[in-house]
C-alpha atoms as a PDB file:
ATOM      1  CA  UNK A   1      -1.806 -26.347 -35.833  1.00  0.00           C
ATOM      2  CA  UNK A   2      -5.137 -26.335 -33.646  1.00  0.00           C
ATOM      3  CA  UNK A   3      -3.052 -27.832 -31.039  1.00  0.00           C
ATOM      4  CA  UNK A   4      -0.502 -25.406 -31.093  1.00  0.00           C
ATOM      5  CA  UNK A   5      -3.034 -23.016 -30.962  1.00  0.00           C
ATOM      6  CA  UNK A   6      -4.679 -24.614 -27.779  1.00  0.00           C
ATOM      7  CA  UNK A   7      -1.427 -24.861 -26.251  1.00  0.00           C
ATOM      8  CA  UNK A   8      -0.386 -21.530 -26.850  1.00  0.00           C
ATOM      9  CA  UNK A   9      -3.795 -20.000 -25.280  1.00  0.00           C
ATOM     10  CA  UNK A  10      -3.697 -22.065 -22.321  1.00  0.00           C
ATOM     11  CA  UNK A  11       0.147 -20.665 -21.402  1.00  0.00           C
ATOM     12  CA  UNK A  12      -1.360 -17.232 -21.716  1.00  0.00           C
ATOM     13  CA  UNK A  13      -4.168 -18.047 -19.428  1.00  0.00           C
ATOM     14  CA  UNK A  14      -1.859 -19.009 -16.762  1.00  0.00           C
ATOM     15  CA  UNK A  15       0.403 -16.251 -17.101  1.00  0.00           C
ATOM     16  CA  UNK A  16      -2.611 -14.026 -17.276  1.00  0.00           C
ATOM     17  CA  UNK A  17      -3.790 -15.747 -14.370  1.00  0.00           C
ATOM     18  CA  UNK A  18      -0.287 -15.339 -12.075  1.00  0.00           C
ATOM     19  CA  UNK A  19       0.197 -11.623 -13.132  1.00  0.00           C
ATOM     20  CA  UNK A  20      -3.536 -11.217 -11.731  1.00  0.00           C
ATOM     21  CA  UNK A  21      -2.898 -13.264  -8.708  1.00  0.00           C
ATOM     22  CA  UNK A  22       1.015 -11.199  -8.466  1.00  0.00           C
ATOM     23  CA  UNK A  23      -1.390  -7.480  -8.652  1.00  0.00           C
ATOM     24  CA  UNK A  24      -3.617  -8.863  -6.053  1.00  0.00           C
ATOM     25  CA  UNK A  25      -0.811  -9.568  -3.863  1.00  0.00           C
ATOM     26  CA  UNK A  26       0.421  -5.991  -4.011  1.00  0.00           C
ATOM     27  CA  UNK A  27      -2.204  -4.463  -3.673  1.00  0.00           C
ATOM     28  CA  UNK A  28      -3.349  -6.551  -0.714  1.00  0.00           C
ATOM     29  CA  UNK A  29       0.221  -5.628   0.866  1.00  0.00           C
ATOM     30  CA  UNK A  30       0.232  -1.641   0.258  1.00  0.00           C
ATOM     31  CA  UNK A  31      -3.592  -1.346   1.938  1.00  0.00           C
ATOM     32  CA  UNK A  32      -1.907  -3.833   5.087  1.00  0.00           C
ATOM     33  CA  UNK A  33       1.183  -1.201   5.062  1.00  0.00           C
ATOM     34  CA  UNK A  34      -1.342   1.816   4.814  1.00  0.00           C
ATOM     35  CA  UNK A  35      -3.634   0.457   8.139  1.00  0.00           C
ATOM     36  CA  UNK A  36       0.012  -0.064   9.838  1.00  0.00           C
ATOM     37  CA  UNK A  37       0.934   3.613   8.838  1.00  0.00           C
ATOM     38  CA  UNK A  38      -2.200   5.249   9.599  1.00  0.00           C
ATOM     39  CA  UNK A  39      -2.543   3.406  13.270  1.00  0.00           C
ATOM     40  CA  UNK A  40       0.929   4.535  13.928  1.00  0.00           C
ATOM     41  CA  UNK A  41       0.563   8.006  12.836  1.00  0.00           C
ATOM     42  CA  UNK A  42      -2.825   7.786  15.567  1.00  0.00           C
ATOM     43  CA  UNK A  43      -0.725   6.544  18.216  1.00  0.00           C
ATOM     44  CA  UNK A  44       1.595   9.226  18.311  1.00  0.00           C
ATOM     45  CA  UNK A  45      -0.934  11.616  17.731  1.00  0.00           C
ATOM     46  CA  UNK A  46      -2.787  10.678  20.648  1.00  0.00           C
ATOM     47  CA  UNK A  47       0.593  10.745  22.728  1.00  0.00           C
ATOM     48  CA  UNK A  48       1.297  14.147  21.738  1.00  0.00           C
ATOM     49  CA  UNK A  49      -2.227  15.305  22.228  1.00  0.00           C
ATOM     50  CA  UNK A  50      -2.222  13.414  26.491  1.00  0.00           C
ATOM     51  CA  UNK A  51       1.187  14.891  26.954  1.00  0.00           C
ATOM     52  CA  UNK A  52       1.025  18.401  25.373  1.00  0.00           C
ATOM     53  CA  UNK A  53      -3.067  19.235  24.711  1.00  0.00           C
ATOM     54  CA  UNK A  54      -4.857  20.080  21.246  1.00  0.00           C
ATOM     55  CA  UNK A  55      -2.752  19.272  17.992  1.00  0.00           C
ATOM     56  CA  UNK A  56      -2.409  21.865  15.696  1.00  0.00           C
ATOM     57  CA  UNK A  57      -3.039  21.121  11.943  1.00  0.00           C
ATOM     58  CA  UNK A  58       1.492  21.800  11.531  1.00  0.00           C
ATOM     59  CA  UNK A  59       2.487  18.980  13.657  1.00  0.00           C
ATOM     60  CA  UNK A  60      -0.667  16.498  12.060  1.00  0.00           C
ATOM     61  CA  UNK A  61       1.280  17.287   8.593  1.00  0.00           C
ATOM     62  CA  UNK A  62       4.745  16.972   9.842  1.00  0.00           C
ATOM     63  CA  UNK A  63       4.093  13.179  11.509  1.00  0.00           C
ATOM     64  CA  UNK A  64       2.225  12.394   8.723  1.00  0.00           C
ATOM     65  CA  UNK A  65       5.720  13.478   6.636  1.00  0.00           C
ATOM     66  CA  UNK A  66       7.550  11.644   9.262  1.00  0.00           C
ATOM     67  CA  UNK A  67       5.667   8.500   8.996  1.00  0.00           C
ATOM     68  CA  UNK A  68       5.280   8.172   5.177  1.00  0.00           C
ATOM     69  CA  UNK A  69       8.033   7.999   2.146  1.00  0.00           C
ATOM     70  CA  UNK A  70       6.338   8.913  -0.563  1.00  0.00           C
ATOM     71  CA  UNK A  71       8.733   8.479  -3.464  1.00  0.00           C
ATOM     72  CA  UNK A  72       8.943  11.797  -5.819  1.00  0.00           C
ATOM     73  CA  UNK A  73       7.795  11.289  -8.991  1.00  0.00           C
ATOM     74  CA  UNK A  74      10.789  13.468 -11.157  1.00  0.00           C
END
């Protein structure tokens, strides 16, 4: 029974242990796609602004839209 026991905490500990390691991994890839996004949405910013002069606050919203999905949350 004690082994059972033993065996049966140990199998939680690992899965505990991947689903930890698995969140990590997300979360590591969603901040790396968020830098991506952001240095992007600062290139063409800065391309607009050399081309065409001072950005207005309208077209800083709309490339953000542009650049991001966020899904809708029904």
């Amino acid at each position: 029974m004690g082994e059972m026991k033993r065996a049966i905490a140990r199998e939680q500990a690992a899965w505990s242990q991947s689903m930890q390691d698995e969140k990590r991994m997300r979360s590591t890839l969603d901040i790396a796609a968020a830098i991506i996004a952001a240095v992007r949405l600062a290139r063409d910013l800065r391309q607009f602004v050399a081309h065409r002069g001072e950005p207005s606050m309208a077209l800083f919203v709309f490339s953000a839209k542009a650049s991001f999905s966020v899904p809708s949350s029904a």
